[in-house]
N, C-alpha and C. Protein backbone atom coordinates (compact mmCIF):
# COMPACT_ATOMS: atom_id res chain seq x y z
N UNK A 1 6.09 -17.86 51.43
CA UNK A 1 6.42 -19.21 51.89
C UNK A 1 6.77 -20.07 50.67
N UNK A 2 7.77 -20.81 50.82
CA UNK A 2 8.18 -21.74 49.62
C UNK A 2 6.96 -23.10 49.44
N UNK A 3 7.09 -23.50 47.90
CA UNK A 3 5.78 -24.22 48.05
C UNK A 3 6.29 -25.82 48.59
N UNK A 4 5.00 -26.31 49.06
CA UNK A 4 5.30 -27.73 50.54
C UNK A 4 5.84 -27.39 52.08
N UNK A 5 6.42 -25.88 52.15
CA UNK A 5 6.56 -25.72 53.45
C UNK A 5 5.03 -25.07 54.56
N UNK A 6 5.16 -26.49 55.54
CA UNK A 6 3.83 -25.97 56.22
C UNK A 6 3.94 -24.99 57.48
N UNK A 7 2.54 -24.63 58.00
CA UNK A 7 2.50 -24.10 59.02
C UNK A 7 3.80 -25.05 59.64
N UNK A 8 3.44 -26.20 60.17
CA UNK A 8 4.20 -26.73 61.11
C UNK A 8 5.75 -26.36 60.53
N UNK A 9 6.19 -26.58 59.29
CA UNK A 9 7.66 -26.01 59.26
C UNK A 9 8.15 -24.48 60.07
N UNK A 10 7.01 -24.40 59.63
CA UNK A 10 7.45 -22.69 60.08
C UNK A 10 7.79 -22.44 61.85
N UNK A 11 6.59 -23.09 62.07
CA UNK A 11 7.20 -23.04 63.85
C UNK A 11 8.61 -23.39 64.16
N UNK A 12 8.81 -25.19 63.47
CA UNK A 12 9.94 -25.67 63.77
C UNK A 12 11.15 -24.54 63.38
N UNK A 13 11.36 -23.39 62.66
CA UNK A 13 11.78 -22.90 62.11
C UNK A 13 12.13 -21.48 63.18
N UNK A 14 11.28 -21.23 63.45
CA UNK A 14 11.06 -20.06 64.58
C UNK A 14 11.15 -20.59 65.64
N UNK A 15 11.25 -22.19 66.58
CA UNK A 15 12.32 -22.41 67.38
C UNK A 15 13.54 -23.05 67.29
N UNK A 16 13.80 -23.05 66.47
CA UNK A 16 15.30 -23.29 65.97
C UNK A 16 16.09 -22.01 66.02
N UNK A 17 14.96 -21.09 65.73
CA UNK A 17 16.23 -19.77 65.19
C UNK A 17 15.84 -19.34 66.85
N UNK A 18 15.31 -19.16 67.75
CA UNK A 18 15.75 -19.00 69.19
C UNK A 18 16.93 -19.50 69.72
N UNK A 19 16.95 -21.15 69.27
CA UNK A 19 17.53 -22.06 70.33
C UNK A 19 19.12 -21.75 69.64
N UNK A 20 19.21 -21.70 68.15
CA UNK A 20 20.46 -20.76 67.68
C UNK A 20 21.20 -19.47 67.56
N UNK A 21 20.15 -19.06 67.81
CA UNK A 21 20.99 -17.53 68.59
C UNK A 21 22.06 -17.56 70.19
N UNK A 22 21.37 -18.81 70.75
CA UNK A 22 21.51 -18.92 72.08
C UNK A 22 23.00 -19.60 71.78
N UNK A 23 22.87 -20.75 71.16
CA UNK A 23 23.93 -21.61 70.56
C UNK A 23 25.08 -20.96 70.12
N UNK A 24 24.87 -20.04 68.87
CA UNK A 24 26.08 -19.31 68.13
C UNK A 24 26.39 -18.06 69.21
N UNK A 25 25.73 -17.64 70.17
CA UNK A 25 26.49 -16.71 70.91
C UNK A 25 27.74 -17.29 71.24
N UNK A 26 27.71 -18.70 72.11
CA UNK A 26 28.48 -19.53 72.64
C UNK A 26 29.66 -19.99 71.74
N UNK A 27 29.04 -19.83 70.92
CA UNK A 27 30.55 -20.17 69.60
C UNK A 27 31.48 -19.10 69.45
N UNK A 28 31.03 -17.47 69.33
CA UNK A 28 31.26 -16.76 69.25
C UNK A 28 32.23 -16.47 70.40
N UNK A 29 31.74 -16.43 71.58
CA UNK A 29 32.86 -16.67 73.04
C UNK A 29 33.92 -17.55 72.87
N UNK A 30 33.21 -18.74 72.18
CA UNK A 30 34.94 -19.70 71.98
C UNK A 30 35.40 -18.93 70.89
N UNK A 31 35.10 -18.75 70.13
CA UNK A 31 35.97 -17.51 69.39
C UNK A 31 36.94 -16.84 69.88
N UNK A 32 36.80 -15.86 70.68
CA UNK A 32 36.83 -15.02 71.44
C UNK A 32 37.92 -15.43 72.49
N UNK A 33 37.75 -16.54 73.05
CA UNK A 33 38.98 -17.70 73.84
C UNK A 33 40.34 -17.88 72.39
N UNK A 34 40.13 -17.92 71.73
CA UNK A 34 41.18 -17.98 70.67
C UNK A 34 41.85 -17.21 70.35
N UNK A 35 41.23 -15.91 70.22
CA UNK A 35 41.88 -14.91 70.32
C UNK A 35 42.72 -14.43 71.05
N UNK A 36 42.26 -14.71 72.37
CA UNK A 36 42.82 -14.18 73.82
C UNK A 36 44.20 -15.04 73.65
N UNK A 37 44.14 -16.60 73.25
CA UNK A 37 45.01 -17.53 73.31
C UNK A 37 46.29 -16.58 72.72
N UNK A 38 45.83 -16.45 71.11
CA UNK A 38 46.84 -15.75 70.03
C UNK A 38 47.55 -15.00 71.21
N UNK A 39 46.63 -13.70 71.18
CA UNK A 39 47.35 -12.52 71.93
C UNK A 39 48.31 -12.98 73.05
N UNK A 40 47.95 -13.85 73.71
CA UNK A 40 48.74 -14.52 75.31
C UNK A 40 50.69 -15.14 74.18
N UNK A 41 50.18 -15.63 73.41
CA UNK A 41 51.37 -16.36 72.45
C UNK A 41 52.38 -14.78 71.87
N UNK A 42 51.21 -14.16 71.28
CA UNK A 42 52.09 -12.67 70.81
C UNK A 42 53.10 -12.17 71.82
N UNK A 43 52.48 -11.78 73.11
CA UNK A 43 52.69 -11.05 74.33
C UNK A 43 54.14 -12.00 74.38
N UNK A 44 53.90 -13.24 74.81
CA UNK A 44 54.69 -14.06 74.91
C UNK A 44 56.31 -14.11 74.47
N UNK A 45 56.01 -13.83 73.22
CA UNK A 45 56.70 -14.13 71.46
C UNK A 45 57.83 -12.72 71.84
N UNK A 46 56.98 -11.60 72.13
CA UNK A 46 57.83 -10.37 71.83
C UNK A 46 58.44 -9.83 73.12
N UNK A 47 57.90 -10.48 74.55
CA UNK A 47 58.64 -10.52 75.64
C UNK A 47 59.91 -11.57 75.47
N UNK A 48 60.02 -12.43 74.86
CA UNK A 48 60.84 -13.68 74.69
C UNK A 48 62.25 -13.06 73.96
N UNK A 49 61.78 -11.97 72.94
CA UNK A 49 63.02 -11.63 71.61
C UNK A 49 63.93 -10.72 72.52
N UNK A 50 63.74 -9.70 73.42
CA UNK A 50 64.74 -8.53 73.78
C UNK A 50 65.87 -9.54 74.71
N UNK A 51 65.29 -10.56 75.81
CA UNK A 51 65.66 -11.63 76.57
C UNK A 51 66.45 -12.18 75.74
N UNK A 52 65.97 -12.71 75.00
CA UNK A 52 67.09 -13.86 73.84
C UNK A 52 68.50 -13.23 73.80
N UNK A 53 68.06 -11.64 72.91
CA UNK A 53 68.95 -11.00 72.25
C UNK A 53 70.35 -10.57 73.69
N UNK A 54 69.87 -10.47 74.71
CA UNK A 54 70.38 -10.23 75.87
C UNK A 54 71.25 -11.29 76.24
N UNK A 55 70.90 -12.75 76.01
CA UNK A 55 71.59 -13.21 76.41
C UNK A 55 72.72 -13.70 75.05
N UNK A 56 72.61 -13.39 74.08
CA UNK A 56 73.52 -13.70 72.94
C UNK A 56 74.49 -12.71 73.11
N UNK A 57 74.41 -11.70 73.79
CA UNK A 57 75.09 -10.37 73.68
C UNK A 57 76.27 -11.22 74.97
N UNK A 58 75.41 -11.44 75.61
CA UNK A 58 76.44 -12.12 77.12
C UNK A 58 77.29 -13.35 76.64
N UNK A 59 77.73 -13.68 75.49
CA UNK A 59 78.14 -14.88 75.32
C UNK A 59 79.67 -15.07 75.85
N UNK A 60 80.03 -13.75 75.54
CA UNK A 60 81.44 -13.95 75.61
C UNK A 60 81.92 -13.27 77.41
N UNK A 61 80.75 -12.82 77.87
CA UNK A 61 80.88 -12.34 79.48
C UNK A 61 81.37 -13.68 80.20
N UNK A 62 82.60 -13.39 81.12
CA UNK A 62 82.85 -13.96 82.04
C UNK A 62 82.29 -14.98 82.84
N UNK A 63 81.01 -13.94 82.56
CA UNK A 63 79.47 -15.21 83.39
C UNK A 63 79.24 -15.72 83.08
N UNK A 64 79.78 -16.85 82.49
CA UNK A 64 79.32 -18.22 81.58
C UNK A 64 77.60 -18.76 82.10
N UNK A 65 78.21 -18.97 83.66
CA UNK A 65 77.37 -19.74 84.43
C UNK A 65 76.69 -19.17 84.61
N UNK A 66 76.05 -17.43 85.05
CA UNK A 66 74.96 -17.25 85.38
C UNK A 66 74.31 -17.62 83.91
N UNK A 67 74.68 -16.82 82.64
CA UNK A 67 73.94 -17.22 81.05
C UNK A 67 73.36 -18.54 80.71
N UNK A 68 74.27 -19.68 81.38
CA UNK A 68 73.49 -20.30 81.24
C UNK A 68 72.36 -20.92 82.18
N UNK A 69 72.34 -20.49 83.37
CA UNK A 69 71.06 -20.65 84.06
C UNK A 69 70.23 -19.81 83.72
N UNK A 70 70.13 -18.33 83.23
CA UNK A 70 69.07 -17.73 82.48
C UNK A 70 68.43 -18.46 81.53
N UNK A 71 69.26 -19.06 80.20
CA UNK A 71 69.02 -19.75 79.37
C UNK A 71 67.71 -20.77 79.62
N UNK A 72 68.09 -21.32 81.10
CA UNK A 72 67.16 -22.08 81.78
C UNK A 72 65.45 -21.59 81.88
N UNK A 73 66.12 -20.89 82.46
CA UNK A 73 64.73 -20.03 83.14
C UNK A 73 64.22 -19.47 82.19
N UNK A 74 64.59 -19.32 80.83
CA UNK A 74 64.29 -18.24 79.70
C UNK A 74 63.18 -19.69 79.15
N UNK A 75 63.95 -21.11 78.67
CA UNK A 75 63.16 -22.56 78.22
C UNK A 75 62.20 -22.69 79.15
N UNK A 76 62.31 -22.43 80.39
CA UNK A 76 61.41 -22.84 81.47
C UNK A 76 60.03 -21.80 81.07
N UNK A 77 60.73 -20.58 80.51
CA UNK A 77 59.38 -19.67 80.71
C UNK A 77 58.76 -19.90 79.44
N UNK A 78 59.22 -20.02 78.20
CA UNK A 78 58.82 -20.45 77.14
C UNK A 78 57.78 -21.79 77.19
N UNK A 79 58.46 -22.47 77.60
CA UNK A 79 57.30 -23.85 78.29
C UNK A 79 56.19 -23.53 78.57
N UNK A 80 56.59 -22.75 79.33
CA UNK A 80 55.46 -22.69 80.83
C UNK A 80 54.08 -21.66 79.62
N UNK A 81 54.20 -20.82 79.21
CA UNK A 81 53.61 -19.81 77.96
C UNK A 81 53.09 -21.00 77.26
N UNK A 82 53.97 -21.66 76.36
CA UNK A 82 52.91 -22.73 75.66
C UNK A 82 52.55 -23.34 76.12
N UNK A 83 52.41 -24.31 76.99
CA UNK A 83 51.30 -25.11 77.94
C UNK A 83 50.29 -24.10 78.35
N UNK A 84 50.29 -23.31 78.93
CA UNK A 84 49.08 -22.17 78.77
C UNK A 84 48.40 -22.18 78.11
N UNK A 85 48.87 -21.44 76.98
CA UNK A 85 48.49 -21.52 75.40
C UNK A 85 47.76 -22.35 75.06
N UNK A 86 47.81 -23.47 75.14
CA UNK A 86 47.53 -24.79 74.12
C UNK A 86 46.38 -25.27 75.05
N UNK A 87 46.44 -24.94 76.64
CA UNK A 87 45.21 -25.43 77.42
C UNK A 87 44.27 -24.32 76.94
N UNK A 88 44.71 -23.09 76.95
CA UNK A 88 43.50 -22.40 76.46
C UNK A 88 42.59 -22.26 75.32
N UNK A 89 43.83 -22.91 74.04
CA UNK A 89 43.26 -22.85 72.81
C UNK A 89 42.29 -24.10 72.75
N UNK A 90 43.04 -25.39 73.57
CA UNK A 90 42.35 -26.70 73.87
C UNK A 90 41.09 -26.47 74.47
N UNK A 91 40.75 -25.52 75.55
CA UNK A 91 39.72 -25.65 76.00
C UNK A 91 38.54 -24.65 75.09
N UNK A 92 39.22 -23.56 74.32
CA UNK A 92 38.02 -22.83 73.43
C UNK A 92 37.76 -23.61 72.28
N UNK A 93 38.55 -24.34 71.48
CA UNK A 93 38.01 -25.76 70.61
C UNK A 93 36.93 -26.35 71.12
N UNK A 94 36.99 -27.20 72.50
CA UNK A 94 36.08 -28.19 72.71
C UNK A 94 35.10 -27.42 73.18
N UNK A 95 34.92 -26.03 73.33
CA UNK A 95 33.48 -25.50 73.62
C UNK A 95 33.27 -24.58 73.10
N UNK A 96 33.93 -24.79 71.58
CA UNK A 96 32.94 -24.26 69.55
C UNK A 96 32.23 -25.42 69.34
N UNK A 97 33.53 -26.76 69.73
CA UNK A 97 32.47 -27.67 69.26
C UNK A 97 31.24 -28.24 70.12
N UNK A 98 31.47 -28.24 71.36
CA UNK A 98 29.87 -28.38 72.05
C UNK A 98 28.77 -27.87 71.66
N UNK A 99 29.32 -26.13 71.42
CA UNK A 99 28.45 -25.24 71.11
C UNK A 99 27.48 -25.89 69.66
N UNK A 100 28.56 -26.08 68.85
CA UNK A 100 27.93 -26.20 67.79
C UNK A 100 26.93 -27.55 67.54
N UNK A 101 27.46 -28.68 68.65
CA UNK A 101 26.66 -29.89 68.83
C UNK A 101 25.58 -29.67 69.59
N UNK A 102 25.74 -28.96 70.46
CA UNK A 102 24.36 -28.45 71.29
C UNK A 102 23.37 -27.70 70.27
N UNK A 103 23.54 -27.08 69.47
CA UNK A 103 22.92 -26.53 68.58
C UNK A 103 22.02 -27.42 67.42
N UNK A 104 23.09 -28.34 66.95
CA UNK A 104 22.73 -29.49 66.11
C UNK A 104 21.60 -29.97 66.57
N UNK A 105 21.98 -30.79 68.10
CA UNK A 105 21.14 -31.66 69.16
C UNK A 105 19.90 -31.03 68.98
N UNK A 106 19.53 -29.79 69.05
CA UNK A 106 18.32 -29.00 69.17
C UNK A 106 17.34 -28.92 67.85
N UNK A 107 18.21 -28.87 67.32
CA UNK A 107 17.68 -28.53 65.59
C UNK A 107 16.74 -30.42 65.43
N UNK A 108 17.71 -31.29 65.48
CA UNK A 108 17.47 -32.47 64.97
C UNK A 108 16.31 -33.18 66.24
N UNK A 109 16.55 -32.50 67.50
CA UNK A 109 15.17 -33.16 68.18
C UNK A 109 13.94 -32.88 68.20
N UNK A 110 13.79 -31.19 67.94
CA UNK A 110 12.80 -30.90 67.12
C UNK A 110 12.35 -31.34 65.94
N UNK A 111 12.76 -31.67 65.11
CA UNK A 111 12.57 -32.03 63.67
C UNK A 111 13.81 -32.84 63.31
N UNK A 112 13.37 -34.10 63.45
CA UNK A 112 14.59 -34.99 62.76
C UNK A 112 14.32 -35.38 62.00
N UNK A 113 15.92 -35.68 61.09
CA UNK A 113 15.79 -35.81 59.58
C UNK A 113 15.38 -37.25 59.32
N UNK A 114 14.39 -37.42 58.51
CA UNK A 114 13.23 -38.85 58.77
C UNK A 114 13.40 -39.36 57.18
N UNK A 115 13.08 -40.50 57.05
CA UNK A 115 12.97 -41.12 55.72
C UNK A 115 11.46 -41.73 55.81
N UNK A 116 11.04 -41.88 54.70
CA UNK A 116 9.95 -43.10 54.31
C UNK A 116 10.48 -44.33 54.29
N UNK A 117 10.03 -45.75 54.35
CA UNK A 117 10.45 -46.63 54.84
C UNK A 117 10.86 -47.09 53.50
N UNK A 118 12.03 -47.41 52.79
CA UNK A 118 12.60 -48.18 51.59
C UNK A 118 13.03 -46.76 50.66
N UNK A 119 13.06 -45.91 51.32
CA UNK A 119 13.19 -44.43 50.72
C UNK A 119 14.28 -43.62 50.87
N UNK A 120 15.17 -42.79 49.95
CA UNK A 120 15.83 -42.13 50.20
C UNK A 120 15.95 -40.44 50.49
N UNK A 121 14.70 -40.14 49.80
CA UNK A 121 14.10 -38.80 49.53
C UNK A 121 13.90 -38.38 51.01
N UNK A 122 14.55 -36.61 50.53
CA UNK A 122 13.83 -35.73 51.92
C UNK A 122 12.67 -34.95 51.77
N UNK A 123 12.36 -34.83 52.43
CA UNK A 123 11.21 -33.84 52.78
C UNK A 123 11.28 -32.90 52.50
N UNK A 124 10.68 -31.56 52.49
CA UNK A 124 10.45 -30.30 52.94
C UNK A 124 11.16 -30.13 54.14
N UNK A 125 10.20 -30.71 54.88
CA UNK A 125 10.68 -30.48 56.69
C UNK A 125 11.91 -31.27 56.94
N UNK A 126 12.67 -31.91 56.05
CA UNK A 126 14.01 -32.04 56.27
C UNK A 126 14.69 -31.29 55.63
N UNK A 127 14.91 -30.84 54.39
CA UNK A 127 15.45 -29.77 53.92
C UNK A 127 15.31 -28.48 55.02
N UNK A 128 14.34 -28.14 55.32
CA UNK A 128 14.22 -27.07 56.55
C UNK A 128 15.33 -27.56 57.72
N UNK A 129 14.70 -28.57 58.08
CA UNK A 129 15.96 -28.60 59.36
C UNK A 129 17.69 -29.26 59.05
N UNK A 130 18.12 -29.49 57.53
CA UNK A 130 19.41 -29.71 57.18
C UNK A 130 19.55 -27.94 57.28
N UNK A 131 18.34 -26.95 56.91
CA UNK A 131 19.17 -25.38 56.30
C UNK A 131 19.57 -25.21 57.92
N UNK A 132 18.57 -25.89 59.02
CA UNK A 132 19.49 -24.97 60.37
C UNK A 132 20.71 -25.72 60.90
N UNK A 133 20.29 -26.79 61.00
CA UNK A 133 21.83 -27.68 61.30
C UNK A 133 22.80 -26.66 60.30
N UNK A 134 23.16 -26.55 59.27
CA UNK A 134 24.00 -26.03 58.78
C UNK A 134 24.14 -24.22 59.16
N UNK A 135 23.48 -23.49 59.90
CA UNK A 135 23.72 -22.83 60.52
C UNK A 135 24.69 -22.30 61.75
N UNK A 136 24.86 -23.80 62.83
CA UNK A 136 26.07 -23.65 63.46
C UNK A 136 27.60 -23.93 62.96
N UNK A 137 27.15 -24.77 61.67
CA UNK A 137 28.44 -25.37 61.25
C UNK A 137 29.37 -24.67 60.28
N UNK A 138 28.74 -22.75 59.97
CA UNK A 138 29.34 -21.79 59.41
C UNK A 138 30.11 -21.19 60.59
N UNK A 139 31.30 -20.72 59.76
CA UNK A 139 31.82 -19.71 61.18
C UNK A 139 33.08 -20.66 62.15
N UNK A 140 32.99 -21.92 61.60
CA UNK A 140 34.05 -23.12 61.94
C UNK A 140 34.35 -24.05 60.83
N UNK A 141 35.69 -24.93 61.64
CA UNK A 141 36.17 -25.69 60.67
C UNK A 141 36.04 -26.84 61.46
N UNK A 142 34.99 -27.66 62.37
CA UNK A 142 34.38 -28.93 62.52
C UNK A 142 34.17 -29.61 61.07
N UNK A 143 34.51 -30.97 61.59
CA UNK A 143 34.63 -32.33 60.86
C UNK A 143 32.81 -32.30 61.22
N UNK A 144 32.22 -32.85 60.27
CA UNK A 144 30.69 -33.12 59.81
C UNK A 144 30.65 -34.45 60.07
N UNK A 145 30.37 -35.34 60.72
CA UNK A 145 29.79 -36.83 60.25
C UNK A 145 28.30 -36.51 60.18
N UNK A 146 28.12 -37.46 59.31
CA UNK A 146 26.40 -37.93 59.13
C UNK A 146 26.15 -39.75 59.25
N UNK A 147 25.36 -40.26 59.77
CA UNK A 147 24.78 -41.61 60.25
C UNK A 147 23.73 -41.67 59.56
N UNK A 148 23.27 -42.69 58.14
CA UNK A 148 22.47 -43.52 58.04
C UNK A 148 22.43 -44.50 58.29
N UNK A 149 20.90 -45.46 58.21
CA UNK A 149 20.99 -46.78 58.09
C UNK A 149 19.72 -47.24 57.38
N UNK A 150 19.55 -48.34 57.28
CA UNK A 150 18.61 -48.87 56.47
C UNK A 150 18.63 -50.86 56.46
N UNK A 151 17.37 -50.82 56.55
CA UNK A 151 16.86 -52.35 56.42
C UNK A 151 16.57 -53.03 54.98
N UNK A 152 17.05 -54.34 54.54
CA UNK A 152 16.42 -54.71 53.68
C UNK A 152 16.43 -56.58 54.03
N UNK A 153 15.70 -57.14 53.25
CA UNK A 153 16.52 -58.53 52.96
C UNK A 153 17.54 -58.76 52.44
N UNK A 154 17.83 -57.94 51.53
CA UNK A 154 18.93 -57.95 50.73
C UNK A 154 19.77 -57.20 50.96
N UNK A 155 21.06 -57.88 52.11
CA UNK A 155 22.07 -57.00 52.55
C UNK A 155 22.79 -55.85 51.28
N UNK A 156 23.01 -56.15 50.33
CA UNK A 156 23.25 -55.57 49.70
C UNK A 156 22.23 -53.91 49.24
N UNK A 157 21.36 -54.16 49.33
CA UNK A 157 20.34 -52.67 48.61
C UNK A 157 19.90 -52.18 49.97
N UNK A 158 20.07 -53.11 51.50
CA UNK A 158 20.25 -52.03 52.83
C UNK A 158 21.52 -50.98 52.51
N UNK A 159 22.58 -51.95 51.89
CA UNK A 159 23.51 -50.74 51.98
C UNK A 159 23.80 -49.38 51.24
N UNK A 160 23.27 -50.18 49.90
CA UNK A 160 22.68 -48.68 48.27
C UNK A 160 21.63 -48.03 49.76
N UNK A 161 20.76 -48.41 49.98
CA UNK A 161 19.76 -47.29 50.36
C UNK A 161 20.67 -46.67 51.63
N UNK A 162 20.55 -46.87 52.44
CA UNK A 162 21.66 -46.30 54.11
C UNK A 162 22.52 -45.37 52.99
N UNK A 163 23.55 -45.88 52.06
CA UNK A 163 24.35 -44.64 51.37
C UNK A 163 23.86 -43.83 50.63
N UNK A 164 22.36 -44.25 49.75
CA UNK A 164 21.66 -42.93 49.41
C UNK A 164 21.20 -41.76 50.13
N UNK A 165 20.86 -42.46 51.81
CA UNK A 165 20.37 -41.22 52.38
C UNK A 165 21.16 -40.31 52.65
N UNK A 166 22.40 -41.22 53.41
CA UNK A 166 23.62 -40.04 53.85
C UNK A 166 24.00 -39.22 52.63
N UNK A 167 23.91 -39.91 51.86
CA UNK A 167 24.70 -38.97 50.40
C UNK A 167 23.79 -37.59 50.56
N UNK A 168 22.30 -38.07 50.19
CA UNK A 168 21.78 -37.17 50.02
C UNK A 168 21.36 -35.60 51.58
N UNK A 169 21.53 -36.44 52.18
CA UNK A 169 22.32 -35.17 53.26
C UNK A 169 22.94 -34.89 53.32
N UNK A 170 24.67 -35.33 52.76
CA UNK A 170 25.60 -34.54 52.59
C UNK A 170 25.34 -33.38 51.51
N UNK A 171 24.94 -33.71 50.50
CA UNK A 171 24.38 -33.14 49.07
C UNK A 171 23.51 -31.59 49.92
N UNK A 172 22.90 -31.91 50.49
CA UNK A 172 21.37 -30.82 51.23
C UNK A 172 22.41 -29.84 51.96
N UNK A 173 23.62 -30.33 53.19
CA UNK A 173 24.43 -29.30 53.65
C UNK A 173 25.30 -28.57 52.62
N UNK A 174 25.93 -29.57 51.55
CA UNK A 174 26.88 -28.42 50.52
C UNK A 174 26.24 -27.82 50.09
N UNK A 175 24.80 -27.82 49.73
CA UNK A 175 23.70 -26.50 49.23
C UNK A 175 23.96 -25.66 50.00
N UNK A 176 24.17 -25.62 51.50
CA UNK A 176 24.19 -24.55 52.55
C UNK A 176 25.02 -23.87 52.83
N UNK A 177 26.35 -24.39 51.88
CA UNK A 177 27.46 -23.56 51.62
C UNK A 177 28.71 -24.40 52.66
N UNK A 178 28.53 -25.45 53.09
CA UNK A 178 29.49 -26.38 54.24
C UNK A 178 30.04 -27.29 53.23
N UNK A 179 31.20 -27.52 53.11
CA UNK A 179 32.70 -27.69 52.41
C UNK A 179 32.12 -29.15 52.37
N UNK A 180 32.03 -29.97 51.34
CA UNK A 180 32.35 -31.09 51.13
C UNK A 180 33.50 -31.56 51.65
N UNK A 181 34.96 -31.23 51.73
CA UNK A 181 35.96 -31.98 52.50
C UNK A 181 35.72 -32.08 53.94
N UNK A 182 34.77 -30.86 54.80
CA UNK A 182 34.36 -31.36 56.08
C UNK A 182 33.70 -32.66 56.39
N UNK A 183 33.10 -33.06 55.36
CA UNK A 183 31.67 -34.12 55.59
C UNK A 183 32.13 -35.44 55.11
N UNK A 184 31.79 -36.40 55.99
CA UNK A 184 32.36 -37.71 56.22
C UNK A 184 30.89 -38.70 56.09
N UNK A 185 30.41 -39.43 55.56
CA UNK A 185 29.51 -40.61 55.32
C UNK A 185 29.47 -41.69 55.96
N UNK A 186 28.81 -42.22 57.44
CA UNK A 186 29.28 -43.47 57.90
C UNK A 186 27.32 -44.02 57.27
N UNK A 187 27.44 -45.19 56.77
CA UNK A 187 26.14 -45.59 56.11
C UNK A 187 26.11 -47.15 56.11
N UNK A 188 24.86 -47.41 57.09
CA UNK A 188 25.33 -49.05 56.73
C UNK A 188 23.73 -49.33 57.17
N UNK A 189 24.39 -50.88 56.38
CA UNK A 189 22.73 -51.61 56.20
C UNK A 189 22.67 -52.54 57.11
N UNK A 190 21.30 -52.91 57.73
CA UNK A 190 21.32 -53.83 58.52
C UNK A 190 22.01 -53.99 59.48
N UNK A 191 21.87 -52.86 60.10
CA UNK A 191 22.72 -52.67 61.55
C UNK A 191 23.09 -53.58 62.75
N UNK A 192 24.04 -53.82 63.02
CA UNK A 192 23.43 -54.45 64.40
C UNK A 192 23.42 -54.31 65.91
N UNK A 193 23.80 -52.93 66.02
CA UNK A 193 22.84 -52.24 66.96
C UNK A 193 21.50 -52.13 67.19
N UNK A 194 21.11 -52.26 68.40
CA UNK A 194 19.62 -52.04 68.27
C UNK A 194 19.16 -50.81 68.87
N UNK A 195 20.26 -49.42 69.39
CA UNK A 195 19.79 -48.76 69.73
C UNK A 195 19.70 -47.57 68.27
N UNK A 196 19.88 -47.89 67.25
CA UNK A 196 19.76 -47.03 66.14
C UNK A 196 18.48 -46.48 65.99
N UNK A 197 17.68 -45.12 65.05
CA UNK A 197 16.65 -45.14 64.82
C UNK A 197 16.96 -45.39 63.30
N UNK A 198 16.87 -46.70 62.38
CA UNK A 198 16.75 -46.90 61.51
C UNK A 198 16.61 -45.76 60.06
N UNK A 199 15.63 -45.68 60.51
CA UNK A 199 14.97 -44.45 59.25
C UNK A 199 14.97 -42.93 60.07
N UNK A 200 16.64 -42.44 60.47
CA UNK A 200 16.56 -41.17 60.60
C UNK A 200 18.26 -41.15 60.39
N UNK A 201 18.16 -39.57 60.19
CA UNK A 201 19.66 -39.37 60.03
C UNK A 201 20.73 -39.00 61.53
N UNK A 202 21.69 -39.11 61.77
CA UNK A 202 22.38 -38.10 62.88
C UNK A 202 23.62 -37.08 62.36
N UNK A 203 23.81 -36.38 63.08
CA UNK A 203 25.01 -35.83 62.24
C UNK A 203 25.55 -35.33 63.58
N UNK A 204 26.77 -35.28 63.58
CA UNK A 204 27.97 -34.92 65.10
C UNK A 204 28.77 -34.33 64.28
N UNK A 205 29.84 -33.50 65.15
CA UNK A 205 30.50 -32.80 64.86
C UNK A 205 32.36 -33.17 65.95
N UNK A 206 33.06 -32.83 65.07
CA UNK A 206 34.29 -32.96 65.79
C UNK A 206 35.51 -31.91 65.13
N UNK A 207 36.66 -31.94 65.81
CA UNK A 207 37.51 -30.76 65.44
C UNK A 207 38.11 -31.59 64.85
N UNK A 208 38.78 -30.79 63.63
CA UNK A 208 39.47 -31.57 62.83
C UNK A 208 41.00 -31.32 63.48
């Protein structure tokens, strides 16, 4: 066991890695929808070339008019293939990224990433639950946001502290091997929302 990690990490740790197995299967299927997409575009692509070539051959045939109503039906079918396409690739995107927010959601309600009050420092048990959050977010190219905030009198050092924390959770995921150009910083002091939890972090995910 690493030293400061407690019993209690460890549980949080051993249901996380349940509730992510369950999670990254689901990513893995949208995967899997992408693929199918490609292949549907391939199929597509190389039914499309002998057709083409067929009708270039007909240019100078008599049949002006039927060639060019094929022509038709040839754009029509091409259409019709990418709108397919693009609903299918559209719909395996938005359910990598559920997947991977459903995953997040789990990680961070078990163990959310918490501050001390005027503090920027993590924990143990936040370092533990930044290593699983960063678990769904391998294996994709989701946009990272992270949400601090922070109170002071002094609007100004709410906002140094709110940007120390996020920093320093962005800092905790690039340890985990997740791309700094994914990860985006929204950090502000003295919120004025009141449904925020002040002294915790969030992090969402979106397709870039």
């Amino acid at each position: 066991m690493e030293p400061g990690h407690s019993a209690a990490v460890l549980r949080y740790e051993n249901a996380w890695a349940v509730a992510l197995r369950r999670d990254r299967t689901e990513i893995r299927r949208s995967s899997m929808k992408l693929v199918t997409a490609a292949a549907v575009l391939a199929t597509g692509a190389a039914a499309l070339i002998p057709i083409a070539a067929c009708s270039s051959d007909n240019n100078s045939s008599p049949a002006a008019v039927t060639t060019t109503t094929s022509h038709g039906e040839h754009t029509d079918m091409r259409s019709s293939l990418a709108t397919t396409a693009s609903s299918v690739v559209g719909s395996a995107l938005n359910s990598a990224q559920q997947a991977a927010q459903n995953a997040i959601n789990s990680v961070l309600s078990a163990a959310p990433i918490s501050f001390d009050k005027g503090s920027s420092d993590l924990s143990p048990t936040d370092v533990a639950t930044i290593k699983a959050v960063a678990l769904p977010l391998k294996g994709n190219d989701t946009a990272v946001k992270i949400e601090t905030y922070a109170v002071d009198s002094n609007s100004g050092a709410a906002d140094s502290l709110a940007e120390a924390r996020g920093n320093n959770v962005a800092t905790a995921l690039q340890n985990e091997g997740i791309d700094k150009a994914r990860i985006t910083v929204h950090a502000e002091g003295n919120p004025i929302e009141s449904n925020v939890q002040i002294d915790q972090a969030t992090i969402s995910v979106t397709m870039k």
